[in-house]
C-alpha atoms as a PDB file:
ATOM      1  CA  UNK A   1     -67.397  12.382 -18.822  1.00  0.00           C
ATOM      2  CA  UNK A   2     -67.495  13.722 -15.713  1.00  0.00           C
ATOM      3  CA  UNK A   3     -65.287  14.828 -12.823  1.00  0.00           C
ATOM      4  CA  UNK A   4     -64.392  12.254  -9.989  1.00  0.00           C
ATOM      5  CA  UNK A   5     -63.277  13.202  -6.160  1.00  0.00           C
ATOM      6  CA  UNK A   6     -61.983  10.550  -4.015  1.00  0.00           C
ATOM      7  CA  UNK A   7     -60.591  10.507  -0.402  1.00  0.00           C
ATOM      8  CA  UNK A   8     -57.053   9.704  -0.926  1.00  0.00           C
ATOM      9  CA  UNK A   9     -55.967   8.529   3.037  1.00  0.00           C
ATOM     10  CA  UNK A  10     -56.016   5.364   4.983  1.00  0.00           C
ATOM     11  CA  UNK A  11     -57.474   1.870   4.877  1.00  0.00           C
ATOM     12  CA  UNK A  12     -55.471  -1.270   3.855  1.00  0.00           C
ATOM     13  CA  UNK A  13     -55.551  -1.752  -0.020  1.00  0.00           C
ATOM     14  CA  UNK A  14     -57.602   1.187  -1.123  1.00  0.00           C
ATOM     15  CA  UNK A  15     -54.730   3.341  -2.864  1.00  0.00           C
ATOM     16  CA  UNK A  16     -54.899   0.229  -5.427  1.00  0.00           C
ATOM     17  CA  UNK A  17     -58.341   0.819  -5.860  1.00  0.00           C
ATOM     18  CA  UNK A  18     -58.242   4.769  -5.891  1.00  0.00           C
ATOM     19  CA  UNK A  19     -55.851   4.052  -8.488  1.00  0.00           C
ATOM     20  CA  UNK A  20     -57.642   1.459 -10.899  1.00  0.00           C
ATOM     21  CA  UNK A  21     -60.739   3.796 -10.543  1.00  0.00           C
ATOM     22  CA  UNK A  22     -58.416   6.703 -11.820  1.00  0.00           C
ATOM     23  CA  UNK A  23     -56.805   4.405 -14.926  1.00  0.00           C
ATOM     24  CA  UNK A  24     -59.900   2.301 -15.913  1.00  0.00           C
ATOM     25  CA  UNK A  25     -61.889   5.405 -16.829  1.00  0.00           C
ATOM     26  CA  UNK A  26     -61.691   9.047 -18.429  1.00  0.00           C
ATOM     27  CA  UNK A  27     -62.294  12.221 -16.355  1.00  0.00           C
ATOM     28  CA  UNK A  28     -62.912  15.722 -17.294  1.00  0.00           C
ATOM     29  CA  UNK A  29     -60.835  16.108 -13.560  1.00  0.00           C
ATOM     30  CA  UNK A  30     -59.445  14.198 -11.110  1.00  0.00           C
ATOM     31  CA  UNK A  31     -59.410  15.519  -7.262  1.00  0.00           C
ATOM     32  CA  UNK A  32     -57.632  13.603  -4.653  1.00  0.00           C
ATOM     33  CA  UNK A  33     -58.580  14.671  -0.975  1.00  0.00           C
ATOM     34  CA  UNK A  34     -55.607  13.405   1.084  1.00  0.00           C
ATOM     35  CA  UNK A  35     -52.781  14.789   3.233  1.00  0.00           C
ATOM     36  CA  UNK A  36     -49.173  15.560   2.528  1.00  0.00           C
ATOM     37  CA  UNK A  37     -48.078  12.285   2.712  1.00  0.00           C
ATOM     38  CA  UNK A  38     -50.471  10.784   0.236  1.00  0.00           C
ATOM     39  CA  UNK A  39     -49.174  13.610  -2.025  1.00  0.00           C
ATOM     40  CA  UNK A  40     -45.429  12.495  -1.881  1.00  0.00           C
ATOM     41  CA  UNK A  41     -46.354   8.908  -1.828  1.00  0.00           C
ATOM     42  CA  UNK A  42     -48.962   8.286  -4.341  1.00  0.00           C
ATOM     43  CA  UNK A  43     -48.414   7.529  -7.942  1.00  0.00           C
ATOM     44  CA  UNK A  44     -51.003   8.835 -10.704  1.00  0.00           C
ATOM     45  CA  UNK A  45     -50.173   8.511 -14.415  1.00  0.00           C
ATOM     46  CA  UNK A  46     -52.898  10.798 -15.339  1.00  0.00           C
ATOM     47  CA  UNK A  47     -53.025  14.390 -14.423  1.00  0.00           C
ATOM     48  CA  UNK A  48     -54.491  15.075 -10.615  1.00  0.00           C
ATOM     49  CA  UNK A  49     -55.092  17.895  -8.918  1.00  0.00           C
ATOM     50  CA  UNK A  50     -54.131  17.033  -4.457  1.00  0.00           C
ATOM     51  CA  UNK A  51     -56.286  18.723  -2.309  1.00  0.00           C
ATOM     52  CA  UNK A  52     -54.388  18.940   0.767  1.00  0.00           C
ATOM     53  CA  UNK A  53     -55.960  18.184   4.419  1.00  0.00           C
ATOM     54  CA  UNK A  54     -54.971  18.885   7.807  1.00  0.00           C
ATOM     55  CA  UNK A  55     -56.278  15.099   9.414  1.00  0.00           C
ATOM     56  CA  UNK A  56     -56.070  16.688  13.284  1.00  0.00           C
ATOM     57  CA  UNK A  57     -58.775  19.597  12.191  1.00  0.00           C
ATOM     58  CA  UNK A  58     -62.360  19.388  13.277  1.00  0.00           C
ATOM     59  CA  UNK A  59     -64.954  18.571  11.032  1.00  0.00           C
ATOM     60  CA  UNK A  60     -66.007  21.908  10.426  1.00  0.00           C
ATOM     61  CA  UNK A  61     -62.943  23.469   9.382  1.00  0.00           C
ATOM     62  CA  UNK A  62     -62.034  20.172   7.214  1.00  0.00           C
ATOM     63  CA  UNK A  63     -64.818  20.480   5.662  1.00  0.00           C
ATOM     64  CA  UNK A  64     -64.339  24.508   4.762  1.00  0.00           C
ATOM     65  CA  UNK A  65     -61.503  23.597   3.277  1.00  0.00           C
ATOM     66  CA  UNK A  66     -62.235  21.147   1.052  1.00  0.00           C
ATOM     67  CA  UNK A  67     -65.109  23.584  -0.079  1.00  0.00           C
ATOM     68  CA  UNK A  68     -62.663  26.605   0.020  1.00  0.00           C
ATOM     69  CA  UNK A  69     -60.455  24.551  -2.553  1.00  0.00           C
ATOM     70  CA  UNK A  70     -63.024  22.958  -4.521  1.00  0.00           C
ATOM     71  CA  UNK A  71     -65.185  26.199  -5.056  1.00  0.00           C
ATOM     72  CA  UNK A  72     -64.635  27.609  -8.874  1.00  0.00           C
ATOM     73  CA  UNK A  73     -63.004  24.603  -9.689  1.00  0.00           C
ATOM     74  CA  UNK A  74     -65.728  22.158  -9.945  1.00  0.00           C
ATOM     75  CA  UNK A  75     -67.381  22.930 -13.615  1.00  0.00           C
ATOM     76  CA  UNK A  76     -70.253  20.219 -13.834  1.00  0.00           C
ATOM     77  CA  UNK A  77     -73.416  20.141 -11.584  1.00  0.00           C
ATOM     78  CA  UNK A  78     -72.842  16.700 -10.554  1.00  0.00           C
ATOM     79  CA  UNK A  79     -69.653  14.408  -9.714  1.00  0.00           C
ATOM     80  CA  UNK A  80     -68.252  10.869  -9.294  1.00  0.00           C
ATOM     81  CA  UNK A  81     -66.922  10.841  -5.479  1.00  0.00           C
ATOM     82  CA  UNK A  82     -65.241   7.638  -4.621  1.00  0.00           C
ATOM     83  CA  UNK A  83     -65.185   6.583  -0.357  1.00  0.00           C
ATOM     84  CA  UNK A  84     -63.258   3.745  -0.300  1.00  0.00           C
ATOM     85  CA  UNK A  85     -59.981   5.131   1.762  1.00  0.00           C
ATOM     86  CA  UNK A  86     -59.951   7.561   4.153  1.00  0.00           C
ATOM     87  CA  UNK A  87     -62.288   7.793   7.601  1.00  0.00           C
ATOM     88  CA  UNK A  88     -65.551   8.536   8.341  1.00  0.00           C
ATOM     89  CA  UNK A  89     -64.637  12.397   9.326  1.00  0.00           C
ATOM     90  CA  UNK A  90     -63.076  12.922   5.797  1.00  0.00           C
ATOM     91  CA  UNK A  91     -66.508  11.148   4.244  1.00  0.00           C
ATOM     92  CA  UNK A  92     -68.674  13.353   6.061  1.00  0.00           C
ATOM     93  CA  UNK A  93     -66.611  17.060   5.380  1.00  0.00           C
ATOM     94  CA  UNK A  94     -66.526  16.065   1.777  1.00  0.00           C
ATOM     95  CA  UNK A  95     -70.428  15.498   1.540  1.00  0.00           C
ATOM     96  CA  UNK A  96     -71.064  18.272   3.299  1.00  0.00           C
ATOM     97  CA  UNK A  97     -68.863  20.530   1.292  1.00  0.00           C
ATOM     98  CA  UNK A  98     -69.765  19.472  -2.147  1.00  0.00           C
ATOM     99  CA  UNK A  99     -73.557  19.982  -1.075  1.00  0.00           C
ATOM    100  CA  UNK A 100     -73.031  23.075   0.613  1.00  0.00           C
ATOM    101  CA  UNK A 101     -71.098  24.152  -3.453  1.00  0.00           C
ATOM    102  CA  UNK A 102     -74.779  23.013  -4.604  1.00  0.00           C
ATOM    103  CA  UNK A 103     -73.371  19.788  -6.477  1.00  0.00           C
ATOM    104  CA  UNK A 104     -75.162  16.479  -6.929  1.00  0.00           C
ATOM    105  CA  UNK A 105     -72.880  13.239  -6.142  1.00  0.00           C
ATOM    106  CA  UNK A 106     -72.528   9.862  -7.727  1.00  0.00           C
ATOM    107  CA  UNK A 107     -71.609   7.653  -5.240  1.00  0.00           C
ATOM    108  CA  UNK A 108     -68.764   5.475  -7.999  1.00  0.00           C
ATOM    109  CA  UNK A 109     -66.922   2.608  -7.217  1.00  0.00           C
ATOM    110  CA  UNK A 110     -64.595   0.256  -8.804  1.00  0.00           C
ATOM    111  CA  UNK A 111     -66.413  -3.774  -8.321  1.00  0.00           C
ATOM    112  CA  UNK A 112     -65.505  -6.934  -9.894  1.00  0.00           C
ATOM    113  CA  UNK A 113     -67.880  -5.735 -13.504  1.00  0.00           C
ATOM    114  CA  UNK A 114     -65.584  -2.819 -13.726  1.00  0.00           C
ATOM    115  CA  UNK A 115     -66.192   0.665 -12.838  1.00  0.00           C
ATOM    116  CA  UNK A 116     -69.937   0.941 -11.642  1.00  0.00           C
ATOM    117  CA  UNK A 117     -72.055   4.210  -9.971  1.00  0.00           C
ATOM    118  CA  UNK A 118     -73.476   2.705  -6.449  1.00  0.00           C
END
């Protein structure tokens, strides 16, 4: 198993899919990037740890956050990280902060065959 991080944010339809990839497979940890309102709004039967962003930051600081809150909790040297909702700004602090914690990624998605890496 492994852990998976997925943008939790915007994009018609993709909370559906964040949330198939979540319940169609088993995780050592689950990190949602999103922003308070994707905490109070989305459902997760399994346990989930919300990573909190400010949307309105700048790339840099978004993406010192997301390292900031990530560092010490990521165990493995490689992850699942899921794209499908959220924006191009959240894509690229995320990359940029799970390389800059010295992690590889596995680009994972959830396709008609089930749950494949990309």
């Amino acid at each position: 198993m492994t852990e998976l991080i997925a943008c939790l944010s915007t994009g018609k339809g993709t909370w559906g899919h964040v949330n198939r990839l979540i319940q169609d497979q088993e995780w050592d940890k689950i990190f949602l990037i999103t922003n308070e309102f994707g905490k109070e709004n989305f459902t997760v039967e399994k346990e989930a740890e919300f990573i909190i962003i400010q949307q309105s930051q700048g790339l840099i600081e978004l993406r010192d956050q997301i390292e900031k809150s990530l560092k010490d909790k990521v165990k493995g040297t490689e992850v699942a990280v899921n794209f499908v909702s959220g924006t191009g700004k959240e894509h690229t602090a995320l990359i940029s902060a799970l390389l800059r914690l010295g992690v590889g990624i596995r680009l994972t998605a959830l396709t008609k065959d089930g749950i494949k890496e990309l």
